[in-house]
Protein backbone atom coordinates (compact mmCIF):
# COMPACT_ATOMS: atom_id res chain seq x y z
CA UNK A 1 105.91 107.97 90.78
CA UNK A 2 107.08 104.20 90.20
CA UNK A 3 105.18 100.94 90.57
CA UNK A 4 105.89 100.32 94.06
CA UNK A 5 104.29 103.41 94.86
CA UNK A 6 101.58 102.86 92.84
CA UNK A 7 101.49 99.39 94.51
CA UNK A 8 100.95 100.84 97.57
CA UNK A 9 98.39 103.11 96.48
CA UNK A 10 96.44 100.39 94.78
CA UNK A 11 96.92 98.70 98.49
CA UNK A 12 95.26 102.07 100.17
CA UNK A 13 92.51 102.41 97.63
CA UNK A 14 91.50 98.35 97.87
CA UNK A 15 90.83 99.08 101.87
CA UNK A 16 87.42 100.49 101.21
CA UNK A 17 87.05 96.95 99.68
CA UNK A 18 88.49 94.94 102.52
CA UNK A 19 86.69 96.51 104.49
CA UNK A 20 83.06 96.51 103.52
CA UNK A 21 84.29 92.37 102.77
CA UNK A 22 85.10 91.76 106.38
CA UNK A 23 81.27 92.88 106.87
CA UNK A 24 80.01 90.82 103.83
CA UNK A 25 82.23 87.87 104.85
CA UNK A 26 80.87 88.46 108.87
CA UNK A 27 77.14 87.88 107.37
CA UNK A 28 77.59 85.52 104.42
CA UNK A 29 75.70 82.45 104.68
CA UNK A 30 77.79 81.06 101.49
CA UNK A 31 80.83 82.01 101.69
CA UNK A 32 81.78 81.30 98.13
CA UNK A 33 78.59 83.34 96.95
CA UNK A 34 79.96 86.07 98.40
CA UNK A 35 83.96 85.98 97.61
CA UNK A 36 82.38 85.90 94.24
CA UNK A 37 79.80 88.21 94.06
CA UNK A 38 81.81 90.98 95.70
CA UNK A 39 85.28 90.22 93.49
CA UNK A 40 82.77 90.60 89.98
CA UNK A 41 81.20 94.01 91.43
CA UNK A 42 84.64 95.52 93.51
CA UNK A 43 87.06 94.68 90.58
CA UNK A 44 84.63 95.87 87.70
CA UNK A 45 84.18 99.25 89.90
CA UNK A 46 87.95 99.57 90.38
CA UNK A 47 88.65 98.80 86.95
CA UNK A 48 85.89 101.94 85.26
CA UNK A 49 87.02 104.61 87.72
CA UNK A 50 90.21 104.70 87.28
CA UNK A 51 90.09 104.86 83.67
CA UNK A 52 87.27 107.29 84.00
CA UNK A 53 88.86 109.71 85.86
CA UNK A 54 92.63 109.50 83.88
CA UNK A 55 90.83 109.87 80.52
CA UNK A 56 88.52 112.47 81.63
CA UNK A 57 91.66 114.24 82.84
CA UNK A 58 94.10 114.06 80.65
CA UNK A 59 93.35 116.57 77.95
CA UNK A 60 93.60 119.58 80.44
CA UNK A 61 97.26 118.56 82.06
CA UNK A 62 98.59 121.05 80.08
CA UNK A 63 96.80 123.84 81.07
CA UNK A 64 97.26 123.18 84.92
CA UNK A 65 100.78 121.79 84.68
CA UNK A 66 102.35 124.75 87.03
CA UNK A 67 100.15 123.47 90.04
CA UNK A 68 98.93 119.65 89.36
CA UNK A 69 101.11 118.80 92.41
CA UNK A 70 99.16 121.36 94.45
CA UNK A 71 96.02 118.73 92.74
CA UNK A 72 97.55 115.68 93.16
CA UNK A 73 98.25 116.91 97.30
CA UNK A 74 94.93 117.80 97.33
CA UNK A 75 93.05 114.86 96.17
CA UNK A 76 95.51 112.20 98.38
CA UNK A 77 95.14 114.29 101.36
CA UNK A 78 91.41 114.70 101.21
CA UNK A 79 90.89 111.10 100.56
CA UNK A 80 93.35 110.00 103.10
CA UNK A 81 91.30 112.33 105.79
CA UNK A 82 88.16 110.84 104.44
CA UNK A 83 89.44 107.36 104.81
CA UNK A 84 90.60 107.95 108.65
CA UNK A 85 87.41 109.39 109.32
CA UNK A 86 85.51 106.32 107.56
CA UNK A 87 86.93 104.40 110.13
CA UNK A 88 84.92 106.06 112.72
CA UNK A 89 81.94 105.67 111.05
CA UNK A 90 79.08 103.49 112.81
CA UNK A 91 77.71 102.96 109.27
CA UNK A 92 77.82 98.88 108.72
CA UNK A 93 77.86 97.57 105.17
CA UNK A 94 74.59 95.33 104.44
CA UNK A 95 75.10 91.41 103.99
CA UNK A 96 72.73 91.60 100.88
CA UNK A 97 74.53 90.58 97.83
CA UNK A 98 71.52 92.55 95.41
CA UNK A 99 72.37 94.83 92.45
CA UNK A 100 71.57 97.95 94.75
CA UNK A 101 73.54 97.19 97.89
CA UNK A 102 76.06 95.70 95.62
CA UNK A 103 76.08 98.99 93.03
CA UNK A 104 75.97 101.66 95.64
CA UNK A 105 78.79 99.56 97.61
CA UNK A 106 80.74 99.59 94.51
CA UNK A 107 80.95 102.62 93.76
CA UNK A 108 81.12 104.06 97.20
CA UNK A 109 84.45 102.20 97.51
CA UNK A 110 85.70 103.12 93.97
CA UNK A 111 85.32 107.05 94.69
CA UNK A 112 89.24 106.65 95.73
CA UNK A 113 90.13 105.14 92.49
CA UNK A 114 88.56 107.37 90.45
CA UNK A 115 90.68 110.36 92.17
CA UNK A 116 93.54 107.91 91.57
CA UNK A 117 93.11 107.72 88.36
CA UNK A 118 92.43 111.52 87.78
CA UNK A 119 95.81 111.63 89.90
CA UNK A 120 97.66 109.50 87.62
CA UNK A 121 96.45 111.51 84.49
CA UNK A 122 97.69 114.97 86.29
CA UNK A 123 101.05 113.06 86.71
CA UNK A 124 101.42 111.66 83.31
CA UNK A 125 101.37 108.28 84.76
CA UNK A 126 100.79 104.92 82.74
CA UNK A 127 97.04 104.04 83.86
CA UNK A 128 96.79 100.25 82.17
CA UNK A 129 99.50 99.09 84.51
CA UNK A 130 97.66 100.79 87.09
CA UNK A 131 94.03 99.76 86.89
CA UNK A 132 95.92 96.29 86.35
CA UNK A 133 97.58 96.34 90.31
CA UNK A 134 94.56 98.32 91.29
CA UNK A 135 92.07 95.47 90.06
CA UNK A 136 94.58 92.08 91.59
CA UNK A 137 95.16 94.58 95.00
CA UNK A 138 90.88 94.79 95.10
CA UNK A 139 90.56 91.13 93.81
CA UNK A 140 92.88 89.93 97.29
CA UNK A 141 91.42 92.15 98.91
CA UNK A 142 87.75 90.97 98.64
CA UNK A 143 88.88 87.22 99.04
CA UNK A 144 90.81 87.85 102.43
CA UNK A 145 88.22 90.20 103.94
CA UNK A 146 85.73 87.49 103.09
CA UNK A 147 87.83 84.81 104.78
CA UNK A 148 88.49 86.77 107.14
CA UNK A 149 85.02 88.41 108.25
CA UNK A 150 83.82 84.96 107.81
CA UNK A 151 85.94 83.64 110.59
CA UNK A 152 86.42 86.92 113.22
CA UNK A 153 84.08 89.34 112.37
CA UNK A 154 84.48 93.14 111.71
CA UNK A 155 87.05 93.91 113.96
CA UNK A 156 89.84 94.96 111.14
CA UNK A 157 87.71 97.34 109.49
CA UNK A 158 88.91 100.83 111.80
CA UNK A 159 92.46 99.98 111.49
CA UNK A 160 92.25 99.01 107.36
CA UNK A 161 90.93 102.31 106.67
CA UNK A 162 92.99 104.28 109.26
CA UNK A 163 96.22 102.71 107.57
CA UNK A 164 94.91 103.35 104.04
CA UNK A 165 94.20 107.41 104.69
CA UNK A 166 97.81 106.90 106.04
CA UNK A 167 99.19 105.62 103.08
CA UNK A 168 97.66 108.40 100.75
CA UNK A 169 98.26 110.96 102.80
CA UNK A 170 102.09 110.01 102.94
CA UNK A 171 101.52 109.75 99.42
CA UNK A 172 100.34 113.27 98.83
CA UNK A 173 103.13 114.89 100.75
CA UNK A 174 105.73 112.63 98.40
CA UNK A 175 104.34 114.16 95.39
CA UNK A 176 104.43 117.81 96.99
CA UNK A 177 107.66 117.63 98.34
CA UNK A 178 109.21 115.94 94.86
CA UNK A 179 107.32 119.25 93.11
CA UNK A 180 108.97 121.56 94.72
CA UNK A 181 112.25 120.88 95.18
């Protein structure tokens, strides 16, 4: 795995993210309230998981080294379905900006990162650098889906999501395919 990959990744996983902004962004009455609100909650969520999830992780690689591509598969392909099938949800994000919304939000979105990151561990990848893109993908993320729900609504959100569960899946079959031959 190199950084452009994990570019891309950090791209997919920051969807949730854009996403649930274009909603936030559709209903803000202060915009700026909002952009900033969301960026302190989304980054600080996609910052944690990630690290939770390598560190947690990384002690066992050795015992599971003969399949943690088999893992790795797994976990992109599952969240990749999930992410497609997200994006036929009718579930709409809430406009309120309080610590529930805001803390269930966060961490509904940061699920994917925290496989990520448990992903990264099972490939012996570098997580700083990771979390880093993961956190500035989120970060533009939040700002444009604000702008962005703010000026045309929720229309983006089916397509974000379908393209992200795209993007991991691809993923997944990169790192099986790379395993085995």
């Amino acid at each position: 795995m190199n950084y452009i990959e994990i570019l891309l990744l950090s791209i997919s996983v920051s969807l949730d993210t854009f996403a649930v902004s274009l909603c936030k962004g559709m209903e803000a009455k202060n915009l700026s309230k909002t952009i900033i609100v969301c960026s302190i909650w989304f980054c600080a969520f996609q910052l944690i998981m990630p690290l939770a999830g390598y560190f947690a992780f990384k002690n066992i690689n050795t015992y599971i080294e003969s399949f943690d591509h088999w893992i790795a598969f797994g976990l992109f392909l599952i969240l990749g379905i999930n992410m497609i099938k997200e994006s036929f949800s009718k579930n709409k994000p809430t406009a309120d900006l309080n610590f529930k919304t805001m803390f269930t939000l966060s961490l509904a979105t940061s699920i994917d990162s925290l496989m990520l990151g448990i992903t990264l561990s099972l490939l012996e990848f570098s997580i700083f650098p990771s979390t880093a893109i993961i956190v500035c993908c989120t970060l533009i993320s939040v700002v444009i889906g604000s702008i962005i729900g703010y000026k045309f609504g929720t229309k983006y959100k089916k397509i974000s999501n379908i393209i992200g569960g795209i993007i991991l899946i691809l993923m997944g079959i990169k790192v099986l395919i790379e395993h085995l031959l």
